[in-house]
PDB file of N, CA and C in Angstrom:
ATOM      1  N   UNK A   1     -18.918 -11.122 -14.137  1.00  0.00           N
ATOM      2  CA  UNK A   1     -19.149 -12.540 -14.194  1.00  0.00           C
ATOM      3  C   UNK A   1     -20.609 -12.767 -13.828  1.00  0.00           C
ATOM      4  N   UNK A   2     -21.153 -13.477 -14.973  1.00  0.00           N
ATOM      5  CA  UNK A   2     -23.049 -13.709 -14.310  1.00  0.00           C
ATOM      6  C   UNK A   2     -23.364 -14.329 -13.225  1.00  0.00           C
ATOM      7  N   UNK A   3     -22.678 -15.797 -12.896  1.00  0.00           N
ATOM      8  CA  UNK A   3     -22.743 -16.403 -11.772  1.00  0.00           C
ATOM      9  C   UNK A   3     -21.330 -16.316 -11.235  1.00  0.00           C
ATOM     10  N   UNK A   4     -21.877 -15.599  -9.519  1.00  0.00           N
ATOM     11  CA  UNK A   4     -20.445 -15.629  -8.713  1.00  0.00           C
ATOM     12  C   UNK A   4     -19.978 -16.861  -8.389  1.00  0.00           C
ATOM     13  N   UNK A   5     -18.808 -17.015  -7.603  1.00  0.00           N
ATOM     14  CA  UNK A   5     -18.708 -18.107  -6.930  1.00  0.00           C
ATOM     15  C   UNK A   5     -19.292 -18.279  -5.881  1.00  0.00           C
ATOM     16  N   UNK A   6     -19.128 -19.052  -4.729  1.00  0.00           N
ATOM     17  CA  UNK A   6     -20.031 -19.314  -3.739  1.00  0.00           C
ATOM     18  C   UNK A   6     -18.796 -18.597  -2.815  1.00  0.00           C
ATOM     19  N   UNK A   7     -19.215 -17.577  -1.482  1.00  0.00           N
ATOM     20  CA  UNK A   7     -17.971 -17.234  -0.744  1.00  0.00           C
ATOM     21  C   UNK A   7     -16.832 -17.668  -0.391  1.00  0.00           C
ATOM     22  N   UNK A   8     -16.860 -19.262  -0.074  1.00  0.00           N
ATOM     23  CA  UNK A   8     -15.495 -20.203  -0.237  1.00  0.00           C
ATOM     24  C   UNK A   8     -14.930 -20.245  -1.169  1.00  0.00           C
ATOM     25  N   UNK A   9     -15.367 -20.374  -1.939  1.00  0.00           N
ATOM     26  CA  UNK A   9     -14.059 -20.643  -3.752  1.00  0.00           C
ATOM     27  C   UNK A   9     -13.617 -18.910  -3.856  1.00  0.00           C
ATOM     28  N   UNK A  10     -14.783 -17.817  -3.757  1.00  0.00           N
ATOM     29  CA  UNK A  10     -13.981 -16.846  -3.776  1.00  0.00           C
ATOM     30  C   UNK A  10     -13.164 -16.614  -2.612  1.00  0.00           C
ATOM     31  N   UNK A  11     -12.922 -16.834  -1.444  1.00  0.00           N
ATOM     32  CA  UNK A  11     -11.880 -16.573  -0.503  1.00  0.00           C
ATOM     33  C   UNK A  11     -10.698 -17.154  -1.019  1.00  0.00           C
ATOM     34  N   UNK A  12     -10.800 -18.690  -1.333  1.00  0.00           N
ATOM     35  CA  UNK A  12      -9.941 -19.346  -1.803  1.00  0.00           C
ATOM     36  C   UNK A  12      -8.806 -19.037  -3.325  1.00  0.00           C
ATOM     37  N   UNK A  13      -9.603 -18.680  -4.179  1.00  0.00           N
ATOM     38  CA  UNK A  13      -9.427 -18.025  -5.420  1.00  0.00           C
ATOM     39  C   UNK A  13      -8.320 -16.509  -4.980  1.00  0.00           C
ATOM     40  N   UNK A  14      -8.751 -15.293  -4.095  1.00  0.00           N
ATOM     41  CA  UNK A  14      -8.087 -14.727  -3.515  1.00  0.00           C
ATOM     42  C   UNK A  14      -6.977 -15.049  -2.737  1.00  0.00           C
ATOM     43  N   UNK A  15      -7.474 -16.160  -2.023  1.00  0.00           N
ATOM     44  CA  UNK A  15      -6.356 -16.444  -1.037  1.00  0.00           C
ATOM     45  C   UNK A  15      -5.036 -16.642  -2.018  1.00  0.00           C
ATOM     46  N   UNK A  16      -5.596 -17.333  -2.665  1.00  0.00           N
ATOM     47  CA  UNK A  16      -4.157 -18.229  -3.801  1.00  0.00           C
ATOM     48  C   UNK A  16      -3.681 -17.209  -4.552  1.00  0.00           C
ATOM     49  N   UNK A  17      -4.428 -16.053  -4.710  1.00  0.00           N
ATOM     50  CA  UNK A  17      -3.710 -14.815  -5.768  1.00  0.00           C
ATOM     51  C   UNK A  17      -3.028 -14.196  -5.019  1.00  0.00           C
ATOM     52  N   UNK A  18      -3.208 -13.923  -4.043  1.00  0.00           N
ATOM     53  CA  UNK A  18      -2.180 -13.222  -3.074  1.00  0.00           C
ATOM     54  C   UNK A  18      -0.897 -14.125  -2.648  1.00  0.00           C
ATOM     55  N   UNK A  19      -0.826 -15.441  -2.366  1.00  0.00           N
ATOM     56  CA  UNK A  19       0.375 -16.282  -2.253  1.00  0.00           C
ATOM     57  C   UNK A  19       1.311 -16.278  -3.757  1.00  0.00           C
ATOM     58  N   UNK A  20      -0.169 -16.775  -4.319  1.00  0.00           N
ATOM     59  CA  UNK A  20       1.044 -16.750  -6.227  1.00  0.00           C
ATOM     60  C   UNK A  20       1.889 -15.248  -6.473  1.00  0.00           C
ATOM     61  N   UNK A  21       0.790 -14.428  -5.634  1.00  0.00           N
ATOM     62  CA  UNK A  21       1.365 -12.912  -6.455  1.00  0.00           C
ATOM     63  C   UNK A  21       2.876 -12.751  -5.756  1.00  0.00           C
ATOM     64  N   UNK A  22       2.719 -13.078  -3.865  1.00  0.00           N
ATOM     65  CA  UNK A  22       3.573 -12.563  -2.700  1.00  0.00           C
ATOM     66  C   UNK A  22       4.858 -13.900  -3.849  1.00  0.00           C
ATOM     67  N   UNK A  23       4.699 -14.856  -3.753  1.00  0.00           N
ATOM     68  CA  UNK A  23       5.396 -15.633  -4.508  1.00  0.00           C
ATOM     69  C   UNK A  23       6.401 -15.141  -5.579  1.00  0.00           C
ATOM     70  N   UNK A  24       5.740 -14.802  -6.340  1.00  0.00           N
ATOM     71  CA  UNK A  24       6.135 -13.947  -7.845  1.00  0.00           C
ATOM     72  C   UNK A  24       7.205 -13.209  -7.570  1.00  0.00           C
ATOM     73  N   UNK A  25       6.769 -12.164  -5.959  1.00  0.00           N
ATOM     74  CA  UNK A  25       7.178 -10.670  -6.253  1.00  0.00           C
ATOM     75  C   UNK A  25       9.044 -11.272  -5.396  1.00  0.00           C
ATOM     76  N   UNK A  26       8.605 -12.113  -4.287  1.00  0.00           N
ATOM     77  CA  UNK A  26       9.769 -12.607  -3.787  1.00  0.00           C
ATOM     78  C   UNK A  26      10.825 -13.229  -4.719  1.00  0.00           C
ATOM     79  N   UNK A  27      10.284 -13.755  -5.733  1.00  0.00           N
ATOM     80  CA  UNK A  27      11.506 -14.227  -6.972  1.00  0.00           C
ATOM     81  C   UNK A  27      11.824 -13.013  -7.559  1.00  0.00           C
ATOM     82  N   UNK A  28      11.316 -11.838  -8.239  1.00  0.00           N
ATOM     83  CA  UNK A  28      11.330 -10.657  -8.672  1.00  0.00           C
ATOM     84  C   UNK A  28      12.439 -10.037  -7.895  1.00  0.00           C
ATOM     85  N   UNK A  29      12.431 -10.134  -6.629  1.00  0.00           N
ATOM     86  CA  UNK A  29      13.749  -9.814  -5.720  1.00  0.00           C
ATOM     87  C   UNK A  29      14.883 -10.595  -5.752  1.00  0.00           C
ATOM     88  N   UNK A  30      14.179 -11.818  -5.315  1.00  0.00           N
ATOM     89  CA  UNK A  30      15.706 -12.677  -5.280  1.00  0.00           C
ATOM     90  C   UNK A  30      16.565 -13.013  -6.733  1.00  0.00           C
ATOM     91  N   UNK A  31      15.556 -12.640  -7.716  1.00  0.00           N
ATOM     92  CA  UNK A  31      16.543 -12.635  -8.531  1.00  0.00           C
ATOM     93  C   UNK A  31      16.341 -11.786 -10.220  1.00  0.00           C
ATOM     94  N   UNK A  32      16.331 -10.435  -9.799  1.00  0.00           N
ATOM     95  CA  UNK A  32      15.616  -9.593 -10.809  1.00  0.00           C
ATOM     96  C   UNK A  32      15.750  -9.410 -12.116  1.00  0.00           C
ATOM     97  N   UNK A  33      16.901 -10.035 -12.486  1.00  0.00           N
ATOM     98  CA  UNK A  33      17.313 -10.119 -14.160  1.00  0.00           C
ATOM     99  C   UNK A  33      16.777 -10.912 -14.512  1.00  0.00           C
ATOM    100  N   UNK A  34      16.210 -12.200 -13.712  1.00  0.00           N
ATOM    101  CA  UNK A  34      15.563 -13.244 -14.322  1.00  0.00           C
ATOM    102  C   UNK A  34      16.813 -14.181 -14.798  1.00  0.00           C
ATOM    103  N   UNK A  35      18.403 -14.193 -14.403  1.00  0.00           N
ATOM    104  CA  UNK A  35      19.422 -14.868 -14.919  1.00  0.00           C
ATOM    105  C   UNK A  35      19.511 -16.551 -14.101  1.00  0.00           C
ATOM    106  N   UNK A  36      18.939 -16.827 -13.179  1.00  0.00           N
ATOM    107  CA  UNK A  36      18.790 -18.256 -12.594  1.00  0.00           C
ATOM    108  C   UNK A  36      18.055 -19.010 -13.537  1.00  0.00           C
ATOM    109  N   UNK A  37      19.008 -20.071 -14.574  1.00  0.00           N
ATOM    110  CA  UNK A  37      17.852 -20.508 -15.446  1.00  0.00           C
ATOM    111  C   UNK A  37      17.067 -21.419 -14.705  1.00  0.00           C
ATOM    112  N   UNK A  38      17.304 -21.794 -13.208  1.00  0.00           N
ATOM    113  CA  UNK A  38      16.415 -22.396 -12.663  1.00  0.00           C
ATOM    114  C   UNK A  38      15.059 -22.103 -12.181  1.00  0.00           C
ATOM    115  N   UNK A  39      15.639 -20.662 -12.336  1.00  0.00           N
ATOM    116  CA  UNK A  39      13.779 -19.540 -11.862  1.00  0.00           C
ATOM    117  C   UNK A  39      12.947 -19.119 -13.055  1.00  0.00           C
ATOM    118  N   UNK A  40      13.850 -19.591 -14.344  1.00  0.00           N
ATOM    119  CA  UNK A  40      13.403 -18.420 -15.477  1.00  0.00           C
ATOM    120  C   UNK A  40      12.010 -18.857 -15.761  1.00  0.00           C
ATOM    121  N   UNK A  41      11.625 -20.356 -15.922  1.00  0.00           N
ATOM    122  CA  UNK A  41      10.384 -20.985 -15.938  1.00  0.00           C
ATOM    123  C   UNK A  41       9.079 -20.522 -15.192  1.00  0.00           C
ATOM    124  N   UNK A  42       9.845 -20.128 -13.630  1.00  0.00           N
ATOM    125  CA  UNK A  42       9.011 -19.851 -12.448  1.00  0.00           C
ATOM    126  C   UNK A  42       8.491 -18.481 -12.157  1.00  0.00           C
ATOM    127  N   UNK A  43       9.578 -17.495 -13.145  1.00  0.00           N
ATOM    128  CA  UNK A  43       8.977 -16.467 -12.909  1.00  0.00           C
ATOM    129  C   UNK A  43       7.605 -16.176 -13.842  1.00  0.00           C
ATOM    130  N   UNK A  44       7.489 -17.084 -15.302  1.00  0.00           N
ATOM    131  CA  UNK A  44       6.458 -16.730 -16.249  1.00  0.00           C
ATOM    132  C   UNK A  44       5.531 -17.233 -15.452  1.00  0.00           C
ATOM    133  N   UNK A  45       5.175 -18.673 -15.085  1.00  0.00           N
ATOM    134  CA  UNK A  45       4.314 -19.367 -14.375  1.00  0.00           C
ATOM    135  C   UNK A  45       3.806 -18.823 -13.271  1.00  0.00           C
ATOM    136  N   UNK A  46       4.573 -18.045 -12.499  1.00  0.00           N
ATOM    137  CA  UNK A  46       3.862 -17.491 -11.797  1.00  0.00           C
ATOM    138  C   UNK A  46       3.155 -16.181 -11.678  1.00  0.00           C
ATOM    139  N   UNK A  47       4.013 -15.436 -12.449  1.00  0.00           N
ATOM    140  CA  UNK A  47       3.327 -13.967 -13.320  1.00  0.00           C
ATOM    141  C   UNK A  47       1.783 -14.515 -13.605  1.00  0.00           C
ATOM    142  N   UNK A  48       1.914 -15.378 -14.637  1.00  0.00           N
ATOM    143  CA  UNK A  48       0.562 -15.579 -15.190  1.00  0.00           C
ATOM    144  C   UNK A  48      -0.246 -16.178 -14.532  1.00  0.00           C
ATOM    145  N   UNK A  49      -0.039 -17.261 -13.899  1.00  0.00           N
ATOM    146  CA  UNK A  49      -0.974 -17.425 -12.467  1.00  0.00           C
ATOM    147  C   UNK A  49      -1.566 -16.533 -11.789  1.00  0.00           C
ATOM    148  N   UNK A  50      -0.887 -15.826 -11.296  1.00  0.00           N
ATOM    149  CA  UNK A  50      -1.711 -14.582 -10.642  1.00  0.00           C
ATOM    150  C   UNK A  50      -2.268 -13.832 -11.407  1.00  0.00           C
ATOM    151  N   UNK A  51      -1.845 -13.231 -12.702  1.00  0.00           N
ATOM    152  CA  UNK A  51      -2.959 -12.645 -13.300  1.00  0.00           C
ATOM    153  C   UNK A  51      -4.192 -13.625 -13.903  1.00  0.00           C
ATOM    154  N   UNK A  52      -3.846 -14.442 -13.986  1.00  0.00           N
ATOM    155  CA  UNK A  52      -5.338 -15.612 -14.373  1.00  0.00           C
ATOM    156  C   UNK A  52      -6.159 -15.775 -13.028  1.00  0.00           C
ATOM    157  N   UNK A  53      -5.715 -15.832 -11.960  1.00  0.00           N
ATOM    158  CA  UNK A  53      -6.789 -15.917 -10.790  1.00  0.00           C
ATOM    159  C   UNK A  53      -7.442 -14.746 -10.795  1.00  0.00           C
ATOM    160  N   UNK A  54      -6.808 -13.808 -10.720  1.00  0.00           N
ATOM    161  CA  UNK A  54      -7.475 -12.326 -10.583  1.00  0.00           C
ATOM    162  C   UNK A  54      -8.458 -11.976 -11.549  1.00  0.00           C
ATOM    163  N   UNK A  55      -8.216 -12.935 -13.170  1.00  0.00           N
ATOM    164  CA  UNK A  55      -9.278 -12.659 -14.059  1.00  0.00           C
ATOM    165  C   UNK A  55     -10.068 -13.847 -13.485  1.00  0.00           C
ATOM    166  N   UNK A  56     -10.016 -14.640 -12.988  1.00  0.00           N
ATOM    167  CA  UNK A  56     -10.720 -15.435 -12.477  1.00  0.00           C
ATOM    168  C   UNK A  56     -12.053 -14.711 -11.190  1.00  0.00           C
ATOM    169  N   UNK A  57     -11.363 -14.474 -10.597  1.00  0.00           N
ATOM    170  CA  UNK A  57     -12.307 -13.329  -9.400  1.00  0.00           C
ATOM    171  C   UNK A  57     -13.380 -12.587 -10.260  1.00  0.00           C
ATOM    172  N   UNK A  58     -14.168 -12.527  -8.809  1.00  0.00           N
ATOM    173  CA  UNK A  58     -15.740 -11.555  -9.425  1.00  0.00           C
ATOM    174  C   UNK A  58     -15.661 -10.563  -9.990  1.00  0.00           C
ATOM    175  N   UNK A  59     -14.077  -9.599  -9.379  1.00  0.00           N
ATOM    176  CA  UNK A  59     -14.043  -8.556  -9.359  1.00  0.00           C
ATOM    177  C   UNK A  59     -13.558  -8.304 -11.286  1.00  0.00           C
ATOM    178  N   UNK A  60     -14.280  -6.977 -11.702  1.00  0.00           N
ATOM    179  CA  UNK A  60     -14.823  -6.897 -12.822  1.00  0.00           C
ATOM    180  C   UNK A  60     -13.156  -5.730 -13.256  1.00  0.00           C
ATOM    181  N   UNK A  61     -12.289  -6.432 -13.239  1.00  0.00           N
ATOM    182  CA  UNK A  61     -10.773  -5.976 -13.097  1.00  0.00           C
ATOM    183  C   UNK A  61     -10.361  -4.930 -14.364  1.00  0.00           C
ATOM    184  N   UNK A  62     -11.200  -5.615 -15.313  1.00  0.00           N
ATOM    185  CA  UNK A  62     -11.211  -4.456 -16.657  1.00  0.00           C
ATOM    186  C   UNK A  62     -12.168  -3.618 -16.698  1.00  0.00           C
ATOM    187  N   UNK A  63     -12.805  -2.990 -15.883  1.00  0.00           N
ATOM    188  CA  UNK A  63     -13.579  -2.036 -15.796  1.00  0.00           C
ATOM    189  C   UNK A  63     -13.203  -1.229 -14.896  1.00  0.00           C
ATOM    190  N   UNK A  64     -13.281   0.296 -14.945  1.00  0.00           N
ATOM    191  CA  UNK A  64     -13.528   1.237 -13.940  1.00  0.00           C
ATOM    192  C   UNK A  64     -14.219   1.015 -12.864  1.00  0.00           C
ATOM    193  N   UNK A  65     -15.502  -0.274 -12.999  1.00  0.00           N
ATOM    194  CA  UNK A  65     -15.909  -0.640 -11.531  1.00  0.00           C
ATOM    195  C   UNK A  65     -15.125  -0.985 -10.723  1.00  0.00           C
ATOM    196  N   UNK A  66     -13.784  -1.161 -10.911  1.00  0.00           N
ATOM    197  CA  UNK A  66     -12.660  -2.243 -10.172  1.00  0.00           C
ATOM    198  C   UNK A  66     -12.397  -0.915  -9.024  1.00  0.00           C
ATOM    199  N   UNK A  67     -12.679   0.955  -9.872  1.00  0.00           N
ATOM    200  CA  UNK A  67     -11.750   1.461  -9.034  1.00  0.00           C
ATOM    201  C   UNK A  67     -12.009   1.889  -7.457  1.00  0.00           C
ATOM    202  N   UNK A  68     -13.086   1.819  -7.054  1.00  0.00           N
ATOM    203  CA  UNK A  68     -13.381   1.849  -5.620  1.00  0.00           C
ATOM    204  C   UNK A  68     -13.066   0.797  -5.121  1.00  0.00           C
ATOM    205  N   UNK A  69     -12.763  -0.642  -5.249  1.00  0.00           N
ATOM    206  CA  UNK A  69     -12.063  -1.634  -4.467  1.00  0.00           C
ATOM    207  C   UNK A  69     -10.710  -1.632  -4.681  1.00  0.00           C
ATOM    208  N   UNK A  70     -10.153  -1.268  -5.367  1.00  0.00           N
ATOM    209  CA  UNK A  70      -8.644  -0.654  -5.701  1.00  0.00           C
ATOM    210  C   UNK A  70      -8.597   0.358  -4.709  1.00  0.00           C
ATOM    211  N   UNK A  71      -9.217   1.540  -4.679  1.00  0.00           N
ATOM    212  CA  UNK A  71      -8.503   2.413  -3.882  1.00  0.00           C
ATOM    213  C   UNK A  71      -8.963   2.199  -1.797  1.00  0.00           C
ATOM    214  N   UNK A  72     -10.202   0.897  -2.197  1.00  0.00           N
ATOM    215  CA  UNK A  72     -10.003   0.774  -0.597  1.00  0.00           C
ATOM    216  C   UNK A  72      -9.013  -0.139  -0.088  1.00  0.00           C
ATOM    217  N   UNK A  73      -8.796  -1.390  -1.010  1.00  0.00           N
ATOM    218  CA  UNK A  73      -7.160  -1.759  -0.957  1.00  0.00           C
ATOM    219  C   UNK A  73      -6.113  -1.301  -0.874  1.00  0.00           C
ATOM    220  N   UNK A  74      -6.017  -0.321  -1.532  1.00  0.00           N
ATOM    221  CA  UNK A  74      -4.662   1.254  -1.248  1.00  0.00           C
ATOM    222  C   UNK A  74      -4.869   1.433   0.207  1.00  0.00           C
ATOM    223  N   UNK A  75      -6.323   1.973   0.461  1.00  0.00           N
ATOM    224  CA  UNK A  75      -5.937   2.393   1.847  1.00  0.00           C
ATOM    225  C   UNK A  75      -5.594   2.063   2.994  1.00  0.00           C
ATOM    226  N   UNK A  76      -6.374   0.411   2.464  1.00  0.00           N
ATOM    227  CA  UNK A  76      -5.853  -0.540   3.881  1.00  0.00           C
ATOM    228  C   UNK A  76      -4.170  -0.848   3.925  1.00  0.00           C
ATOM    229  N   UNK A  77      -3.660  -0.778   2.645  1.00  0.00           N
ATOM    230  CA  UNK A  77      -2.161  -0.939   2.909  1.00  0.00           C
ATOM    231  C   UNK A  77      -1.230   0.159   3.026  1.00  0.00           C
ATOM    232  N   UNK A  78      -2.153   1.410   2.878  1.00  0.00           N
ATOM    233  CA  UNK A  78      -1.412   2.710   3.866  1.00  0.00           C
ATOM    234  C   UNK A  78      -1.521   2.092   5.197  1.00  0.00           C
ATOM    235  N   UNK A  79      -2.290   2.051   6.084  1.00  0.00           N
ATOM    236  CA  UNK A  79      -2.974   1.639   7.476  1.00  0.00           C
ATOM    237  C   UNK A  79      -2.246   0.535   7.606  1.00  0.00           C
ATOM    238  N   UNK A  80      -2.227  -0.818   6.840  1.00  0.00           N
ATOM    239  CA  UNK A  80      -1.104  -1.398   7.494  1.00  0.00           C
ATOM    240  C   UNK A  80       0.368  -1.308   7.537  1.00  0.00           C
ATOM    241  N   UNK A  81       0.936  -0.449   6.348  1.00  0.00           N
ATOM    242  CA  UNK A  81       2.165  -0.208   6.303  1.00  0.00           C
ATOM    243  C   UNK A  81       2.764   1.438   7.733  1.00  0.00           C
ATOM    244  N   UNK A  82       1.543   1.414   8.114  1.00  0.00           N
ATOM    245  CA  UNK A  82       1.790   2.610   8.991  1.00  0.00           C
ATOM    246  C   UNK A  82       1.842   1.843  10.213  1.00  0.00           C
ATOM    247  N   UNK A  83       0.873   0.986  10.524  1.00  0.00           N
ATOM    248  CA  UNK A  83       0.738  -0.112  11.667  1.00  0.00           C
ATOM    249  C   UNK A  83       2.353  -0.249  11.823  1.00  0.00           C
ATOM    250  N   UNK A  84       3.042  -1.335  10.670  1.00  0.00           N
ATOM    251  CA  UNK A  84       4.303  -1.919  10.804  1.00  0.00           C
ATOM    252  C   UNK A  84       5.166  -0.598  10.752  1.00  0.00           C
ATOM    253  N   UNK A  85       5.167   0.461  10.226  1.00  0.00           N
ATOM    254  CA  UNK A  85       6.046   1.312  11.036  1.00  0.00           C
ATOM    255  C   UNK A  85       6.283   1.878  12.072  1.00  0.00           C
ATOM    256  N   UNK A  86       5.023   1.509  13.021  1.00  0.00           N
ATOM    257  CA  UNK A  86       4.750   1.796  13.969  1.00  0.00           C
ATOM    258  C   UNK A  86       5.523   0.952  15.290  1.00  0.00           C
ATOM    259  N   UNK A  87       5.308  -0.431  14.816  1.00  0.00           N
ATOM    260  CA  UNK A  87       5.698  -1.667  15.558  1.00  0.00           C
ATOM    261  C   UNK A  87       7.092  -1.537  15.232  1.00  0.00           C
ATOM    262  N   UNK A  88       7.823  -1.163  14.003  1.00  0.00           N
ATOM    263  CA  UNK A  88       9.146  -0.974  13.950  1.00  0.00           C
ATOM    264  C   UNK A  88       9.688  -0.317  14.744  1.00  0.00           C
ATOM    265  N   UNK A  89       8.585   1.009  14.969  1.00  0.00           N
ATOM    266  CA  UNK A  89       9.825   1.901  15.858  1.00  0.00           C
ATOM    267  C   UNK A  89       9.448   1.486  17.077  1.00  0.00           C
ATOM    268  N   UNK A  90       8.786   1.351  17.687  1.00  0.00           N
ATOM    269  CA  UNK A  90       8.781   0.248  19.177  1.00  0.00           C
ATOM    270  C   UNK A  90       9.760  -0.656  18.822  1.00  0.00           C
ATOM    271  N   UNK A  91      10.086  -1.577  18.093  1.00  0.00           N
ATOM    272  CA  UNK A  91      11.196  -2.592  18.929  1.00  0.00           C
ATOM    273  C   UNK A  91      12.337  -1.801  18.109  1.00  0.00           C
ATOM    274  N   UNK A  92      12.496  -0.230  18.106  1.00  0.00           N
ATOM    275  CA  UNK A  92      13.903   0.412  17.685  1.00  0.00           C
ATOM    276  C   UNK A  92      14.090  -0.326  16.233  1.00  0.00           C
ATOM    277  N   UNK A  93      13.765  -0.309  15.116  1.00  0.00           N
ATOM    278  CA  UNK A  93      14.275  -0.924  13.867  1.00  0.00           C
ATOM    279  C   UNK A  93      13.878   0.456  13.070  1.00  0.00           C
ATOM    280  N   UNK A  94      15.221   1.721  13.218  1.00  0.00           N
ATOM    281  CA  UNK A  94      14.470   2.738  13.025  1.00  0.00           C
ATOM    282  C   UNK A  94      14.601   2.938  11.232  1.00  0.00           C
ATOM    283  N   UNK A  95      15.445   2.079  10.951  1.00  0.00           N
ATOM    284  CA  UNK A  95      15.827   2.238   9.280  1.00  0.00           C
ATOM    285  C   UNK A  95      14.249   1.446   8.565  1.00  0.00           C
ATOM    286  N   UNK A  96      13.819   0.425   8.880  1.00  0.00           N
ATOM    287  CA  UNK A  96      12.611  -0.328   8.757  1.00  0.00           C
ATOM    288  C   UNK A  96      11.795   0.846   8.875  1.00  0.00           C
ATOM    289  N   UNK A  97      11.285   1.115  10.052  1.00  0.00           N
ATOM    290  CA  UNK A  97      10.321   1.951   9.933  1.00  0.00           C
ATOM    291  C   UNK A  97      10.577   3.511   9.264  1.00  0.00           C
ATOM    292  N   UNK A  98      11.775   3.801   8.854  1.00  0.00           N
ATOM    293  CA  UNK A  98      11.925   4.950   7.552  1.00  0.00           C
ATOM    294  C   UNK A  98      11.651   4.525   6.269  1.00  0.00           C
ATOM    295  N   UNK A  99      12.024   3.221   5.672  1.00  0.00           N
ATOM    296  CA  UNK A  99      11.401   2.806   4.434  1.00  0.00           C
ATOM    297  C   UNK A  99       9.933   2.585   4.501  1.00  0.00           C
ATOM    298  N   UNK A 100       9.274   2.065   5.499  1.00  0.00           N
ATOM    299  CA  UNK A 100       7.701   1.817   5.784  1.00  0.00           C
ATOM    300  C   UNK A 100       6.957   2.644   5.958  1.00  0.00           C
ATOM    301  N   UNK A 101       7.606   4.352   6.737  1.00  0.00           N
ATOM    302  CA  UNK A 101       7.237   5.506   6.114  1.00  0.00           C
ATOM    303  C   UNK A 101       7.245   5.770   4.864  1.00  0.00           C
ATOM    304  N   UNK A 102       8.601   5.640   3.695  1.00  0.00           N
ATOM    305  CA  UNK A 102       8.530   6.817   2.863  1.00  0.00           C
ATOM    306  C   UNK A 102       7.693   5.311   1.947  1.00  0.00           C
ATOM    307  N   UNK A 103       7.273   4.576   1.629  1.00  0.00           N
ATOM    308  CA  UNK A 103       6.177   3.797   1.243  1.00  0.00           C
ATOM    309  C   UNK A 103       4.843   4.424   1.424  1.00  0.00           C
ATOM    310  N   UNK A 104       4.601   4.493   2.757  1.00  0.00           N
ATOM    311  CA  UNK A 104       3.265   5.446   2.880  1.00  0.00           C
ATOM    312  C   UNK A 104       3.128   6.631   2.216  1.00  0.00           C
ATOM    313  N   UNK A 105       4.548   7.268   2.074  1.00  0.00           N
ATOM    314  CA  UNK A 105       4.473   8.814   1.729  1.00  0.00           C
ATOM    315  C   UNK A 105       4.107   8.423  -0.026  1.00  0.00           C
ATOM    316  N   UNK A 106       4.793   7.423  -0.529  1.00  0.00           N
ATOM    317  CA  UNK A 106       4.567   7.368  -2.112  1.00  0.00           C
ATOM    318  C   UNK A 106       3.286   7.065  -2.599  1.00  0.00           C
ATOM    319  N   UNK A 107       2.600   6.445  -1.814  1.00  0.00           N
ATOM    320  CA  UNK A 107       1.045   6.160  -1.585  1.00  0.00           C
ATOM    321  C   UNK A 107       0.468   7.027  -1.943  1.00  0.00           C
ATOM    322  N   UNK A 108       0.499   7.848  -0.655  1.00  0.00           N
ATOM    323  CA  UNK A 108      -0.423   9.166  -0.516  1.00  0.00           C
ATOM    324  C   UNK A 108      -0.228  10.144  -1.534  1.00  0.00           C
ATOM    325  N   UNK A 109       1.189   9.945  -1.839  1.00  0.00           N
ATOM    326  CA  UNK A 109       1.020  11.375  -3.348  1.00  0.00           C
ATOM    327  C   UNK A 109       0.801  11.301  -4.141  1.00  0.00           C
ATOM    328  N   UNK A 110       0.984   9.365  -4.387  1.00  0.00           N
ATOM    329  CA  UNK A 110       0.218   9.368  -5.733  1.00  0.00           C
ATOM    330  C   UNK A 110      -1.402   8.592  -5.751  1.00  0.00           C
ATOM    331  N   UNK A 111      -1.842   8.539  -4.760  1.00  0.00           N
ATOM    332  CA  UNK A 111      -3.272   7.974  -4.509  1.00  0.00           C
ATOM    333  C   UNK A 111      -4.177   9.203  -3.519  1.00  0.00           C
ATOM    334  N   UNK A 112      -5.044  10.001  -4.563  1.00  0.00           N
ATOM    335  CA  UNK A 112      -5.907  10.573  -3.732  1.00  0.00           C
ATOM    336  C   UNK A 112      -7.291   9.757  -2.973  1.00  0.00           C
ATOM    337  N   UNK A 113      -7.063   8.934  -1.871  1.00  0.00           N
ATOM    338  CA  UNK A 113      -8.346   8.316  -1.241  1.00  0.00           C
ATOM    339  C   UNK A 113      -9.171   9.381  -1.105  1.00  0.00           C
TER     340      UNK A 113
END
């Protein structure tokens, strides 16, 4: 993009891709066939929302430049998904922190940082 945004609109622009996306992925669960014709609207709208902000962002998403901020994003969500398995097994939630492990483990084998 020739002219960036100014650091606020891009925080903002991010901020909202990550809610639309966290959004998206929570309907994707709650209802994965897509059979609620009350969601069926909500799941396109919001699919494409998030991918339109993200083409919206600086970040140059169709290029190979994307892949060093991709894989430092990977790593921070190894590091935090290790954090929360961590905090799991302190308050004993030992099934939580076995899925929040084998997450990390799928990471790492398939992401060489």
């Amino acid at each position: 993009m020739s002219d960036p945004y100014s650091p606020l609109i891009e925080e903002r622009l991010n901020s909202t891709f990550v809610l639309t996306s966290s959004l998206y992925f929570k309907l994707v669960v709650a209802d994965p066939a897509c059979r609620d014709p009350r969601m069926y609207n909500l799941h396109a709208v919001l699919h494409n929302t998030a991918r339109d902000l993200i083409a919206l962002s600086e970040c140059p998403v169709k290029s190979l430049a994307a892949l060093p901020q991709l894989l430092s994003g990977t790593s921070d969500a190894i590091h935090g998904l290790r954090d929360l398995a961590e905090l799991a097994d302190e308050q004993g939630q030992s099934a939580l922190r076995d899925q929040l492990v084998d997450y990390v483990m799928r990471l790492e084998d398939r992401v060489r940082l």
